[in-house]
Protein backbone atom coordinates (compact mmCIF):
# COMPACT_ATOMS: atom_id res chain seq x y z
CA UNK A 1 0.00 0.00 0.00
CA UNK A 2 1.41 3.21 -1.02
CA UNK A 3 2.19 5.54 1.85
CA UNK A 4 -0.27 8.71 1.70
CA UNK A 5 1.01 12.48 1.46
CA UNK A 6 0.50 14.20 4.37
CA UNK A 7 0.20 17.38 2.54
CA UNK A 8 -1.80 16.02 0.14
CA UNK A 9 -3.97 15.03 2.04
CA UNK A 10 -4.45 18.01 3.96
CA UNK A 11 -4.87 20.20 0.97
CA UNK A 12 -7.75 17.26 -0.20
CA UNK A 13 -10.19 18.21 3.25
CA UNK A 14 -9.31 22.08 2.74
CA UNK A 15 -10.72 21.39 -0.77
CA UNK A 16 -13.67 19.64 0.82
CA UNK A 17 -14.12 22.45 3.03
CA UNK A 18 -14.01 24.68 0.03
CA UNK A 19 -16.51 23.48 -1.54
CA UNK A 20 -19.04 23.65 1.37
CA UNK A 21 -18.56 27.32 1.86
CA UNK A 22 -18.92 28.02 -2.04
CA UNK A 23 -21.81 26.05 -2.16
CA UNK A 24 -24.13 27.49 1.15
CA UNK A 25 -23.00 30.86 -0.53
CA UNK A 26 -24.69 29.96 -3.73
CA UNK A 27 -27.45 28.73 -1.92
CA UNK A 28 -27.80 31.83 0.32
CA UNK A 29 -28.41 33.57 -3.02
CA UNK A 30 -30.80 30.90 -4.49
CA UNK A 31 -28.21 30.16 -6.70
CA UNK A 32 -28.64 26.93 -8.96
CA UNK A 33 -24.79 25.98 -9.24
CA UNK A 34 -25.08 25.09 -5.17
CA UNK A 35 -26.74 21.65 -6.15
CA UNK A 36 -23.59 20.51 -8.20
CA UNK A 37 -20.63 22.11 -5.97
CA UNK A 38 -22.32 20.32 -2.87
CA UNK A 39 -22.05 17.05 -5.17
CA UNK A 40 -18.50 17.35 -6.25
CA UNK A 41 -17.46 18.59 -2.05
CA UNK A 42 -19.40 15.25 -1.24
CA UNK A 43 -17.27 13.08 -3.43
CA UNK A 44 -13.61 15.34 -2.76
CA UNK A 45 -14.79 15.16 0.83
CA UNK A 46 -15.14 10.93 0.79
CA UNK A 47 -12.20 10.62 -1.23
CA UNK A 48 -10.47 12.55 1.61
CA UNK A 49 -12.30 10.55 4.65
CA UNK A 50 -11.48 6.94 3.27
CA UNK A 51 -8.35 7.60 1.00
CA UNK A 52 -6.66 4.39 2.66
CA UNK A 53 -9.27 2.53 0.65
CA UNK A 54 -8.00 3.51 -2.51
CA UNK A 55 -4.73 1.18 -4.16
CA UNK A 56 -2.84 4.57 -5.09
CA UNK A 57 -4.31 7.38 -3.13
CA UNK A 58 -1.78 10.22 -3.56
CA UNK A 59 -2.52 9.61 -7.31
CA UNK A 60 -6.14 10.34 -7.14
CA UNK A 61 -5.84 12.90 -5.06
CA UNK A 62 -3.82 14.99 -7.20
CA UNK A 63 -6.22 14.42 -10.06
CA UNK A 64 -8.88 14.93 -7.89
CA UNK A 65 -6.98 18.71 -6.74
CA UNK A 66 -6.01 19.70 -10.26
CA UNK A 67 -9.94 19.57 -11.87
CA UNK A 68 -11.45 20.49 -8.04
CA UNK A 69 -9.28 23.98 -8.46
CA UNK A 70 -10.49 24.02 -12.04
CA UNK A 71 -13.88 24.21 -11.29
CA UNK A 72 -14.01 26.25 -7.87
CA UNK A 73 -11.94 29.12 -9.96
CA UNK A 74 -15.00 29.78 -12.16
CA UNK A 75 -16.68 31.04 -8.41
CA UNK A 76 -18.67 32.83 -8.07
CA UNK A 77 -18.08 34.76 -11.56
CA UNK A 78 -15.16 33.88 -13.38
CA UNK A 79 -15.96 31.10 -16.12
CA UNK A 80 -13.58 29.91 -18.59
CA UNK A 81 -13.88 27.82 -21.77
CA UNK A 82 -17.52 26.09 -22.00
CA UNK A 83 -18.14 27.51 -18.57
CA UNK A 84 -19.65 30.37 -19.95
CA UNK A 85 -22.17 27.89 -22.00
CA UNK A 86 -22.94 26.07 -18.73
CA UNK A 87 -23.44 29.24 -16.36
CA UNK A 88 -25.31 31.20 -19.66
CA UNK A 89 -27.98 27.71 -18.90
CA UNK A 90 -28.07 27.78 -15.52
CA UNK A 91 -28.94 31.46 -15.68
CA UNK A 92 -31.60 30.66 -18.01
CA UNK A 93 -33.09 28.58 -15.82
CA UNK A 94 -33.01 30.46 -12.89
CA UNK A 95 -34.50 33.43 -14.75
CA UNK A 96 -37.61 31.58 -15.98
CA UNK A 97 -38.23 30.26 -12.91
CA UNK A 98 -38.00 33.22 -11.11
CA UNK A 99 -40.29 35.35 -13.70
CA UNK A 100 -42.88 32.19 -12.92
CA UNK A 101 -42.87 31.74 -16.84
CA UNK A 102 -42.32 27.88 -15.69
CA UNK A 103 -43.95 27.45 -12.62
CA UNK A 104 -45.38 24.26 -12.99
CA UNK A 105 -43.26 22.93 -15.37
CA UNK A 106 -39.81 20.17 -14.92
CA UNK A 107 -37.49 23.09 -15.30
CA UNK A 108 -39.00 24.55 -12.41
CA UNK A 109 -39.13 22.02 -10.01
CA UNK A 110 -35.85 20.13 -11.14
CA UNK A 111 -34.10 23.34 -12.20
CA UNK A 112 -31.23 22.14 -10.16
CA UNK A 113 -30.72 19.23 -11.35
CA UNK A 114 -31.01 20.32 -15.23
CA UNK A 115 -28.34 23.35 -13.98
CA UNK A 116 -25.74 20.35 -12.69
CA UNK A 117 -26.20 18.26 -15.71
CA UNK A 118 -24.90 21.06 -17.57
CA UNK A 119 -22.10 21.37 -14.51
CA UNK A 120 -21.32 17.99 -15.07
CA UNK A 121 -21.08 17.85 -18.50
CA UNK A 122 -18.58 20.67 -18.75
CA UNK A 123 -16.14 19.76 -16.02
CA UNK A 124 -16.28 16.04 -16.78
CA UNK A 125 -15.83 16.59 -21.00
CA UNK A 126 -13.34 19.93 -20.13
CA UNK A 127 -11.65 20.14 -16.64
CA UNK A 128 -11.44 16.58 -16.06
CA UNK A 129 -9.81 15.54 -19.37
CA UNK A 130 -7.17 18.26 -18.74
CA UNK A 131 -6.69 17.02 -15.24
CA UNK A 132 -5.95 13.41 -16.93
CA UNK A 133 -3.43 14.31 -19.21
CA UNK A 134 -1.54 15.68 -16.21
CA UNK A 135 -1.80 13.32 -13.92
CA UNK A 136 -1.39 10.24 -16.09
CA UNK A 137 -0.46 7.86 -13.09
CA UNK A 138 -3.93 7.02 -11.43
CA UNK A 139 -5.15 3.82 -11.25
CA UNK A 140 -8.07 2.54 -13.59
CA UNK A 141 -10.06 1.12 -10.94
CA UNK A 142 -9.22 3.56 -8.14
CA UNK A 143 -11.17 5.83 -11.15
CA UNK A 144 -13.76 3.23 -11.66
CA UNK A 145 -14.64 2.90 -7.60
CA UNK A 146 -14.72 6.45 -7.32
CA UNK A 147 -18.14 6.48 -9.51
CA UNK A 148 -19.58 5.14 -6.21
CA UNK A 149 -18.83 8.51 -4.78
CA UNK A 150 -20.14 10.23 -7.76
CA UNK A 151 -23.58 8.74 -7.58
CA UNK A 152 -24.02 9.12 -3.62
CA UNK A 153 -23.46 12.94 -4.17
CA UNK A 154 -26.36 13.70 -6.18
CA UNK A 155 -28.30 12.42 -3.20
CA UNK A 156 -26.09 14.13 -0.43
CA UNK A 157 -27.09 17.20 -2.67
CA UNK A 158 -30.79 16.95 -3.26
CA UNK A 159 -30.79 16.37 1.00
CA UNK A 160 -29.05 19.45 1.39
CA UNK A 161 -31.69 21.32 -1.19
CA UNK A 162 -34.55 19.55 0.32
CA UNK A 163 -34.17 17.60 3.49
CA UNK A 164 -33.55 14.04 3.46
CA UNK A 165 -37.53 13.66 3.34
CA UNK A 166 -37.50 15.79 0.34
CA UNK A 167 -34.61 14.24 -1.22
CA UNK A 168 -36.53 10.87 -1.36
CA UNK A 169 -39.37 12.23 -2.51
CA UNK A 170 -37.55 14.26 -4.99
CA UNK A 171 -35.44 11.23 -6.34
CA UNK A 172 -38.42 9.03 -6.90
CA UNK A 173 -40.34 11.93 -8.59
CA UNK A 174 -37.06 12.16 -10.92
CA UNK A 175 -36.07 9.13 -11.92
CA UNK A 176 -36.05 10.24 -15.77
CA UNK A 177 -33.46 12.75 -14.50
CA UNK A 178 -31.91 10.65 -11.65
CA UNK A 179 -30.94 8.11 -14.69
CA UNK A 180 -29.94 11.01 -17.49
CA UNK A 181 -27.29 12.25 -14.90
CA UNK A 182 -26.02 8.79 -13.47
CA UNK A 183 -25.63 7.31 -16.83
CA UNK A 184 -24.71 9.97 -18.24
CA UNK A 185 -21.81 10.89 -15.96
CA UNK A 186 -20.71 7.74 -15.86
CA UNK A 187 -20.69 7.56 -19.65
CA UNK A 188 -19.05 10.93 -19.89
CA UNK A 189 -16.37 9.56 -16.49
CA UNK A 190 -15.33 6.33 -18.94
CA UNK A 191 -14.75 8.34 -22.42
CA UNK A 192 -12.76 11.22 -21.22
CA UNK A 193 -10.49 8.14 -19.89
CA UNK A 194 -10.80 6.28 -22.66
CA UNK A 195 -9.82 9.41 -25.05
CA UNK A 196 -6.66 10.01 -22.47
CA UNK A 197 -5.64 7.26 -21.29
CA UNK A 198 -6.87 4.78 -23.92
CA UNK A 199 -8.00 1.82 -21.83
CA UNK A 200 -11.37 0.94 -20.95
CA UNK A 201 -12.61 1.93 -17.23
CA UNK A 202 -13.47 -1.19 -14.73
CA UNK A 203 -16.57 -0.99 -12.64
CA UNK A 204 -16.59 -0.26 -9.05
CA UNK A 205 -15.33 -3.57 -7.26
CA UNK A 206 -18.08 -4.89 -4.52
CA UNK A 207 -14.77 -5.63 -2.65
CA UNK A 208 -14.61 -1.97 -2.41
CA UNK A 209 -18.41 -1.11 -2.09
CA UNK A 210 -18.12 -3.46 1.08
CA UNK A 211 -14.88 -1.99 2.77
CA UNK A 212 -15.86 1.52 1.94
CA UNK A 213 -19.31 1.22 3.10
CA UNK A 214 -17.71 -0.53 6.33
CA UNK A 215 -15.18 2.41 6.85
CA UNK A 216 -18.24 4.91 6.37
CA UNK A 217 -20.66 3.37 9.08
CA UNK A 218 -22.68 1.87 7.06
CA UNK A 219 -21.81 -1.77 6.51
């Protein structure tokens, strides 16, 4: 087992604390990028709890800091590259929903959601690819486990949005959209490591699933 970075890993739960600020800011404002920053602190902040778990952890963490940084830099106002497509969206949204042009429609009451997707999108297809090409040492299925991070924090976020009553409610209301982003991110995860690194990416191990459920309480 490869011997963790101290520093690394203390720079790994700043980021995590990072992103919590940024998003409750957003959210303070009725922002729509809180829902995907409080995702992508959920997974940085996991990756920091349990990085034991993982077979090269200072690896992943400095792909994980490199495309983290990218991201929080476009906060609150500074976009770069197809940023400024994804904010321009978000905006959108918010705007219509606050004019009540689409009160009772999805984009309304999953405005969110439709806000991260573009989120997601952009820093998986952009920042993350970028991130990759740096830091060409991680390990495929350290990558491939981590998508069990990635789909808990769309639920961490929609409790933080709506209560963890709310968040059920909300998830089985949206499963169209639940299963647009989780495919979808993991289809957009596997080709921008397939374009980089050109290898295929393993699923999450249920070796892992059980020791990092175990290590978070839950197993």
């Amino acid at each position: 087992m490869t011997q963790v970075d101290s520093k690394l890993h203390r720079e790994t739960i700043e980021l995590g604390t990072k992103f919590d600020q940024h998003a409750n800011a957003l959210k303070a404002k009725s922002d729509h990028r809180c829902f995907f920053t409080w995702s992508h602190g959920y997974i940085t902040k996991k990756i920091g709890q349990h990085i034991s778990l993982f077979n090269k952890p200072n690896d992943l963490m400095r792909l994980n800091k490199l495309f983290a940084n990218d991201f929080l830099r476009t906060l609150p106002d500074s976009p770069h590259g197809d940023w400024v497509k994804a904010y321009k969206v978000c905006k959108g949204v918010m705007t219509a929903r606050e004019a009540g042009f689409v009160h009772n429609m999805i984009h309304a009451q999953y405005g969110f959601e439709l806000c991260a997707g573009c989120m997601a999108k952009v820093h998986i297809n952009q920042d993350l690819k970028n991130a990759l090409k740096k830091e060409q040492n991680v390990d495929a299925q350290d990558y491939g486990n981590v998508l069990i991070l990635v789909n808990e924090g769309h639920f961490y976020a929609e409790k933080q949005l709506r209560g963890k009553l709310g968040a059920t409610f909300a998830v089985m209301g949206q499963v169209p959209v639940m299963k647009f982003l989780k495919t979808s991110a993991e289809r957009w995860r596997n080709d921008a490591w397939t374009q980089v690194m050109k290898t295929s990416v393993p699923k999450p191990t249920k070796d892992f699933a059980t020791r990092y459920m175990r290590a978070d309480g839950r197993g």
